[in-house]
N, C-alpha and C. Protein backbone atom coordinates (compact mmCIF):
# COMPACT_ATOMS: atom_id res chain seq x y z
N UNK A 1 57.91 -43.89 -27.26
CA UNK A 1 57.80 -42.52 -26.82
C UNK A 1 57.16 -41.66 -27.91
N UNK A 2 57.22 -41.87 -29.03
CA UNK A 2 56.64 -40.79 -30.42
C UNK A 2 55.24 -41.24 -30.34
N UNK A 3 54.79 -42.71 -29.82
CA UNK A 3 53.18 -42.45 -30.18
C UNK A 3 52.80 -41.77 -28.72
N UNK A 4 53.27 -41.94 -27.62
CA UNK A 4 53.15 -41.24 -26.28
C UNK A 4 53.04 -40.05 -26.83
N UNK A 5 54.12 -39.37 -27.76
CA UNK A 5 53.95 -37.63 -27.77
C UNK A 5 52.59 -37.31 -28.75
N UNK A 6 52.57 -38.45 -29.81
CA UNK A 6 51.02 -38.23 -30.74
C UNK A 6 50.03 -38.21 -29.99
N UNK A 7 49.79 -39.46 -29.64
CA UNK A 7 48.47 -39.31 -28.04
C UNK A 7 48.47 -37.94 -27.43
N UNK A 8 49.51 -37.79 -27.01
CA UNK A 8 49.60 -36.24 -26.48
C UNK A 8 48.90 -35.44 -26.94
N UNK A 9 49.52 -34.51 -27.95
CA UNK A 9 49.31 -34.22 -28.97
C UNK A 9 47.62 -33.97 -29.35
N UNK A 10 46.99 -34.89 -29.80
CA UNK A 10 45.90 -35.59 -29.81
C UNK A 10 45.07 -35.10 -28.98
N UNK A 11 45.74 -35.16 -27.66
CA UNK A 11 44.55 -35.07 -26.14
C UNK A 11 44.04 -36.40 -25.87
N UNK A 12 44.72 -36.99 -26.03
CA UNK A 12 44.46 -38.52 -25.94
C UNK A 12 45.27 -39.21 -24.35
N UNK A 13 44.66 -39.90 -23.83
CA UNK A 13 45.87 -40.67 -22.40
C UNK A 13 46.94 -41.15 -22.70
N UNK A 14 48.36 -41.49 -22.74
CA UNK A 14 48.94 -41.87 -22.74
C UNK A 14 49.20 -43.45 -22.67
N UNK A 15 50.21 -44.15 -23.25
CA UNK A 15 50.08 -45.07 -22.65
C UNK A 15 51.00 -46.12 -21.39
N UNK A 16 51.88 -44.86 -21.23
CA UNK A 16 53.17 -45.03 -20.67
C UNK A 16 52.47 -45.56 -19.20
N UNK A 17 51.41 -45.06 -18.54
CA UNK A 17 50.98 -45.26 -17.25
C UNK A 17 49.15 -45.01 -17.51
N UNK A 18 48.21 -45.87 -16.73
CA UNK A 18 47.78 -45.27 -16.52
C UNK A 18 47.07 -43.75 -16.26
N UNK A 19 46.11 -43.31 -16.85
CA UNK A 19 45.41 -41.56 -16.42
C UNK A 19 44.62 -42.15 -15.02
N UNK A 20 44.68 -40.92 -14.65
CA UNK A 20 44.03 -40.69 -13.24
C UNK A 20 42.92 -40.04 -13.35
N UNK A 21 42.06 -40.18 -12.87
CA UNK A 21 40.61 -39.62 -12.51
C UNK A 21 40.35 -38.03 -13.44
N UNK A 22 41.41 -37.10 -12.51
CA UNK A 22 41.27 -36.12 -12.71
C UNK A 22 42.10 -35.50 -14.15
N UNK A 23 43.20 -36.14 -14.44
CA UNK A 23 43.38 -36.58 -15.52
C UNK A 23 42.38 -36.76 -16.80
N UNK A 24 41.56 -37.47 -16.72
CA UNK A 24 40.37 -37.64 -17.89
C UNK A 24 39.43 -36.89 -17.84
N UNK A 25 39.24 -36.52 -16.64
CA UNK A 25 38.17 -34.79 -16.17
C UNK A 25 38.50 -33.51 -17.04
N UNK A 26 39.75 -33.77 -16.83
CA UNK A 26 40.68 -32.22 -17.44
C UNK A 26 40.29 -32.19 -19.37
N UNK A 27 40.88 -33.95 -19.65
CA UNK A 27 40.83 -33.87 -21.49
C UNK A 27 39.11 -33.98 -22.04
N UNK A 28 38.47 -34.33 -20.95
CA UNK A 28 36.98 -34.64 -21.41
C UNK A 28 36.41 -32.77 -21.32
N UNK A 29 36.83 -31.70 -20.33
CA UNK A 29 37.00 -30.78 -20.15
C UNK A 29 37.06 -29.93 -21.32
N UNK A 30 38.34 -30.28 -21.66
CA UNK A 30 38.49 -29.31 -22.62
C UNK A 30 38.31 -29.70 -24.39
N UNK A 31 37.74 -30.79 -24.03
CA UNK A 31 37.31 -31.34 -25.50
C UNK A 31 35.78 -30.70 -25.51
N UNK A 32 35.44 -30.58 -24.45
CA UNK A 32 33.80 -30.43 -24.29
C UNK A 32 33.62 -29.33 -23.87
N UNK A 33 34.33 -27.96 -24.08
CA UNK A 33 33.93 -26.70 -23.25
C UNK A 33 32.55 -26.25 -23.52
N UNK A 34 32.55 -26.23 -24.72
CA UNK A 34 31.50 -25.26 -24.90
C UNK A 34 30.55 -25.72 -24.28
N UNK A 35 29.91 -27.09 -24.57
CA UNK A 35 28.42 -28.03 -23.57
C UNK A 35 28.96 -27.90 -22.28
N UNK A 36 30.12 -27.65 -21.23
CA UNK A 36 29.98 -27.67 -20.33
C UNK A 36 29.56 -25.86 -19.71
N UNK A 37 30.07 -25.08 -20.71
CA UNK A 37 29.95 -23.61 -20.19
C UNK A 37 28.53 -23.48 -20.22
N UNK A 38 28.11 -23.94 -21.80
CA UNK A 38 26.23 -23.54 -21.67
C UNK A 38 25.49 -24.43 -20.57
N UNK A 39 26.23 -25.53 -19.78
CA UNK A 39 25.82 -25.72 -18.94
C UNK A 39 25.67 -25.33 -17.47
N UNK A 40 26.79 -24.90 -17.65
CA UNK A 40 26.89 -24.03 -16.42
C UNK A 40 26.24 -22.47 -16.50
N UNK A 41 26.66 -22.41 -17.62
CA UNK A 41 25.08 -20.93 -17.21
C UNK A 41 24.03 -21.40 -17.23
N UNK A 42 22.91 -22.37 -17.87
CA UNK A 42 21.79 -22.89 -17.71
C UNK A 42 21.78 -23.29 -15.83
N UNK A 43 22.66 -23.76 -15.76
CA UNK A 43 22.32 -23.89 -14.25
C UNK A 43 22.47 -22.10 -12.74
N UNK A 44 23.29 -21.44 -13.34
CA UNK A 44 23.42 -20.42 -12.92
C UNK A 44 22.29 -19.74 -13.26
N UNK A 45 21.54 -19.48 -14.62
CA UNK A 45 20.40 -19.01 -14.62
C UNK A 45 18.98 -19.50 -13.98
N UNK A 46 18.87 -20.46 -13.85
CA UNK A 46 18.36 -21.57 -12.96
C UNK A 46 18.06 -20.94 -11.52
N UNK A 47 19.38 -21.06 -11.16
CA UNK A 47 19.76 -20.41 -9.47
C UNK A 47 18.85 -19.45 -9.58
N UNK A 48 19.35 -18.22 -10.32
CA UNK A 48 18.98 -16.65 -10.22
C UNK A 48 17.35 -16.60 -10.52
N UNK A 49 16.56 -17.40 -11.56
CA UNK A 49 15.52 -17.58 -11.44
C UNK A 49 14.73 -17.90 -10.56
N UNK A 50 15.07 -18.90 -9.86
CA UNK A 50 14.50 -19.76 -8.48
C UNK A 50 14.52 -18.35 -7.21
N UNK A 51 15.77 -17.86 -7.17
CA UNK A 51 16.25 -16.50 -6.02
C UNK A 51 15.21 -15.78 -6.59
N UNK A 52 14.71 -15.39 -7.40
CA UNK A 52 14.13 -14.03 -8.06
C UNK A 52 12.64 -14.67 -7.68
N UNK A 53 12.30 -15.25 -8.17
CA UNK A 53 10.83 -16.08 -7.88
C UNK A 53 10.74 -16.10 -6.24
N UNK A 54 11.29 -16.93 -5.74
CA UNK A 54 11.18 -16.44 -4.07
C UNK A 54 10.96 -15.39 -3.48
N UNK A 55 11.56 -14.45 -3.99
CA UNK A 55 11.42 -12.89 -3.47
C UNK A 55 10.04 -12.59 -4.04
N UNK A 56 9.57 -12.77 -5.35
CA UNK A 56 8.27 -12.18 -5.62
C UNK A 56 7.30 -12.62 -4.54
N UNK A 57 7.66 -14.29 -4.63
CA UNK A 57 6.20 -14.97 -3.97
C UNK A 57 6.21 -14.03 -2.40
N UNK A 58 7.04 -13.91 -2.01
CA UNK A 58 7.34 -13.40 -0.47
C UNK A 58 6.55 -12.33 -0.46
N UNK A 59 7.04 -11.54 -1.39
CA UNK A 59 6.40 -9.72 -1.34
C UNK A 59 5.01 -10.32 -1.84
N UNK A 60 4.70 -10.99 -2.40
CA UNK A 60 3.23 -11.12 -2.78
C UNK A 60 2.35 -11.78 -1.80
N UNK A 61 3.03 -12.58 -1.06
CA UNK A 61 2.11 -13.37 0.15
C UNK A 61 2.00 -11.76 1.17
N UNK A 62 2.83 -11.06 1.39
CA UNK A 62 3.13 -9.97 2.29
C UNK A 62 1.87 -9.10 1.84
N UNK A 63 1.45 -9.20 0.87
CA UNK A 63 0.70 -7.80 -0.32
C UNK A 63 -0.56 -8.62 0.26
N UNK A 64 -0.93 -9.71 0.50
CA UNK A 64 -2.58 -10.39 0.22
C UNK A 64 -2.27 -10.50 1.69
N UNK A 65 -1.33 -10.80 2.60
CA UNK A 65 -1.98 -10.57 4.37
C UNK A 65 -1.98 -9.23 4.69
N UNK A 66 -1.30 -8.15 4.01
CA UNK A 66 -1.76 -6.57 4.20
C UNK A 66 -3.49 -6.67 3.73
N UNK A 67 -3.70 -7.20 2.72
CA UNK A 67 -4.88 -6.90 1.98
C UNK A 67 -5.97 -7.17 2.87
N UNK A 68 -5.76 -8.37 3.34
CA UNK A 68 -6.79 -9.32 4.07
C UNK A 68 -6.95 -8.37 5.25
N UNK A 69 -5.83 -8.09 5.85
CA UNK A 69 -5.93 -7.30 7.25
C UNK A 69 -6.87 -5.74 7.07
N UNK A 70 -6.47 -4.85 5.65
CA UNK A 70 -7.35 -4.14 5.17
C UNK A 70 -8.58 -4.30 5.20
N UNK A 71 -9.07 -5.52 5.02
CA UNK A 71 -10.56 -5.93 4.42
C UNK A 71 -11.22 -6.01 5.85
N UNK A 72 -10.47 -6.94 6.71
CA UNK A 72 -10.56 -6.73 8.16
C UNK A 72 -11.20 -5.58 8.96
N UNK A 73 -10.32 -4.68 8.70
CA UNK A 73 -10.64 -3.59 9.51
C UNK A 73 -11.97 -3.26 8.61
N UNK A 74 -12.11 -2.71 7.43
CA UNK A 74 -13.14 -2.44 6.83
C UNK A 74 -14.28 -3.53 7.34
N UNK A 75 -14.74 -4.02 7.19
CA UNK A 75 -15.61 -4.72 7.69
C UNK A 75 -15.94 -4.76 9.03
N UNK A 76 -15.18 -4.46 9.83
CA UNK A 76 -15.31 -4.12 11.52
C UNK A 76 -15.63 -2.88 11.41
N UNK A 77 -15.10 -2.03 10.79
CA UNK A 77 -16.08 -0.22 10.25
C UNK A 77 -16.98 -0.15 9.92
N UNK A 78 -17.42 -1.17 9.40
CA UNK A 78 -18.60 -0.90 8.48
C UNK A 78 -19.81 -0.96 9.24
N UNK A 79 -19.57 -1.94 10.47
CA UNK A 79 -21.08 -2.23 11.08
C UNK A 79 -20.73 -0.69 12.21
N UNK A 80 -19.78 -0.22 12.16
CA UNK A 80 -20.04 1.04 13.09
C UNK A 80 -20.31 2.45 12.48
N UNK A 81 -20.16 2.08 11.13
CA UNK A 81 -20.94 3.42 10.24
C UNK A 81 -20.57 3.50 8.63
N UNK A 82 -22.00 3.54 8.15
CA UNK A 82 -21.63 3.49 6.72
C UNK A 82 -20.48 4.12 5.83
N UNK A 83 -19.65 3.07 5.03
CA UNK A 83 -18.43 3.80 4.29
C UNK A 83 -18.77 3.58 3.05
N UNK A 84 -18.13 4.08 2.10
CA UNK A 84 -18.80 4.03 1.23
C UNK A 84 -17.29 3.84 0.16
N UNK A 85 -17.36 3.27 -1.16
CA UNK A 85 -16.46 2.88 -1.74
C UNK A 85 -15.30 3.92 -2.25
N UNK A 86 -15.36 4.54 -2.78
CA UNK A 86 -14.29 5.74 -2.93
C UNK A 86 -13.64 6.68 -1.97
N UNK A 87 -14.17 6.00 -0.50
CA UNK A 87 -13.60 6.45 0.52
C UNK A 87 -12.47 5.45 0.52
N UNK A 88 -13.06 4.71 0.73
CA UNK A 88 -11.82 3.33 1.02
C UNK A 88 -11.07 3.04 -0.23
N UNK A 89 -11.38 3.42 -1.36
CA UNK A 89 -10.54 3.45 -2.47
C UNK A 89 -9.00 4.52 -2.61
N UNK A 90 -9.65 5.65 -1.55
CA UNK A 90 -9.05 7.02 -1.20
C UNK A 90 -7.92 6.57 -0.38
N UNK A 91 -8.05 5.35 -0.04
CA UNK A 91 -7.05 5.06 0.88
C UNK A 91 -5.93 4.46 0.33
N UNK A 92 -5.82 3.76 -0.67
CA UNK A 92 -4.83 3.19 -1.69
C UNK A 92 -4.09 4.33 -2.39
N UNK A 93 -4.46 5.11 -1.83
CA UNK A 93 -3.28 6.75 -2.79
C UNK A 93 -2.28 6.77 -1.56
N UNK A 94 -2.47 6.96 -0.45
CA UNK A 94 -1.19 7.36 0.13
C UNK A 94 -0.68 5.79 1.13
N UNK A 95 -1.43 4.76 0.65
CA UNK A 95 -1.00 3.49 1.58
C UNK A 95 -0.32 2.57 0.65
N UNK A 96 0.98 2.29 1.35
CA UNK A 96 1.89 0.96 0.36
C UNK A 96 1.51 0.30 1.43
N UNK A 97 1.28 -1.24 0.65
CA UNK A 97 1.01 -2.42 1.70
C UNK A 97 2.33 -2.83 1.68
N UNK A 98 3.25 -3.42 0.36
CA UNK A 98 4.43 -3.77 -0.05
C UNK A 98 5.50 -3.16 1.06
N UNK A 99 5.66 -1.93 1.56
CA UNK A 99 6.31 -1.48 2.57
C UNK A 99 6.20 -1.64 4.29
N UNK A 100 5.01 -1.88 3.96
CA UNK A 100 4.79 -2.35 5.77
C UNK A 100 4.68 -3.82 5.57
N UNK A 101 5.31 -3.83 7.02
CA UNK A 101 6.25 -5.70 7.19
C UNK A 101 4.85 -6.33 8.19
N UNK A 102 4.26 -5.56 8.71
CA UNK A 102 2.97 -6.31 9.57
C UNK A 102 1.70 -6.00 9.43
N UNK A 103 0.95 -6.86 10.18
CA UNK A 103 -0.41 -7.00 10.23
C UNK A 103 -1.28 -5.48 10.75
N UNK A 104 0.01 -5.17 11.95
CA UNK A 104 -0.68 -4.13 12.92
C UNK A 104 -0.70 -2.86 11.98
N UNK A 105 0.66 -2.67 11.71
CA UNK A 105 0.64 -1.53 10.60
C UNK A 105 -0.06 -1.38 9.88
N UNK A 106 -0.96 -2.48 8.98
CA UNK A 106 -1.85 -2.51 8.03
C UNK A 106 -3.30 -1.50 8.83
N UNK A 107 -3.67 -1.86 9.98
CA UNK A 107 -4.82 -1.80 11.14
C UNK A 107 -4.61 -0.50 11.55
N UNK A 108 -3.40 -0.24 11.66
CA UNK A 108 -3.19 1.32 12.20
C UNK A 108 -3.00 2.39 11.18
N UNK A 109 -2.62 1.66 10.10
CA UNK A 109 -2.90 2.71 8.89
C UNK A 109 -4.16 3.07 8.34
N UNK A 110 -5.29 1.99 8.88
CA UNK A 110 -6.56 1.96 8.30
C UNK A 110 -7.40 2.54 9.36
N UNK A 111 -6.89 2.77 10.63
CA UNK A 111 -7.77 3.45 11.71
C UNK A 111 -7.16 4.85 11.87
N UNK A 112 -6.17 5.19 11.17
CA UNK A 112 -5.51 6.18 10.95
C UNK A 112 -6.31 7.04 9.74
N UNK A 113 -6.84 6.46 9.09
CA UNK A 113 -7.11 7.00 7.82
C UNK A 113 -8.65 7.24 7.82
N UNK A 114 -9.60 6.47 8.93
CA UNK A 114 -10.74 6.60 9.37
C UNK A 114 -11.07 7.62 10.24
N UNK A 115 -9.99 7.76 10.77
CA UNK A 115 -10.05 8.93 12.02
C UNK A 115 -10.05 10.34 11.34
N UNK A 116 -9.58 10.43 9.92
CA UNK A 116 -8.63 11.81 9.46
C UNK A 116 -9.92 12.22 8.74
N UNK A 117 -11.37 10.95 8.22
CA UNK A 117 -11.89 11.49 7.56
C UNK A 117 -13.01 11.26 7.62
């Protein structure tokens, strides 16, 4: 029983019975916190990186099919009457692409903005 309580002691298994699984999880645990905590934030930062990156690419694919749809309409204007560049530049002051969720919106903001001027 006294080397049972040294083992103890120790953090060592016993030898009275068998350790159990979760048993050796627990002393490998707490012998090893620190490599397991910086591991677990390396992986939590991980997560939040990957989440954060997704959202950019999203809003950025969203930003270049507004754009494209922009270019669109401009080019369908153009063969119906000369525009000229600081007109259509004029249009990036009061237009967020980032805020409109569609294609049409992009088209109606740009025939909106043709009409006014």
């Amino acid at each position: 029983m006294a080397r049972d309580l040294e083992r103890f002691l120790a953090g060592e298994p016993w030898s009275g019975s068998p350790p159990s699984p979760s048993y050796r999880m627990r002393k490998i645990a707490t012998r090893h916190r620190w490599a397991l905590g910086g591991s677990g934030l390396f992986v939590a930062l991980s997560i939040t990186a990957v989440i954060w990156m997704s959202v950019a690419l999203r809003q950025q694919m969203r930003a270049n099919s507004n754009a494209a749809a922009l270019r669109d309409v401009e080019h369908a204007s153009s063969g119906r009457q000369k525009t000229s560049k600081p007109r259509c530049l004029g249009l990036f002051t009061w237009f967020r692409p980032l805020h409109t969720s569609s294609r049409e919106g992009v088209v109606q903001a740009a025939e909106t903005a043709s009409r006014d001027n």
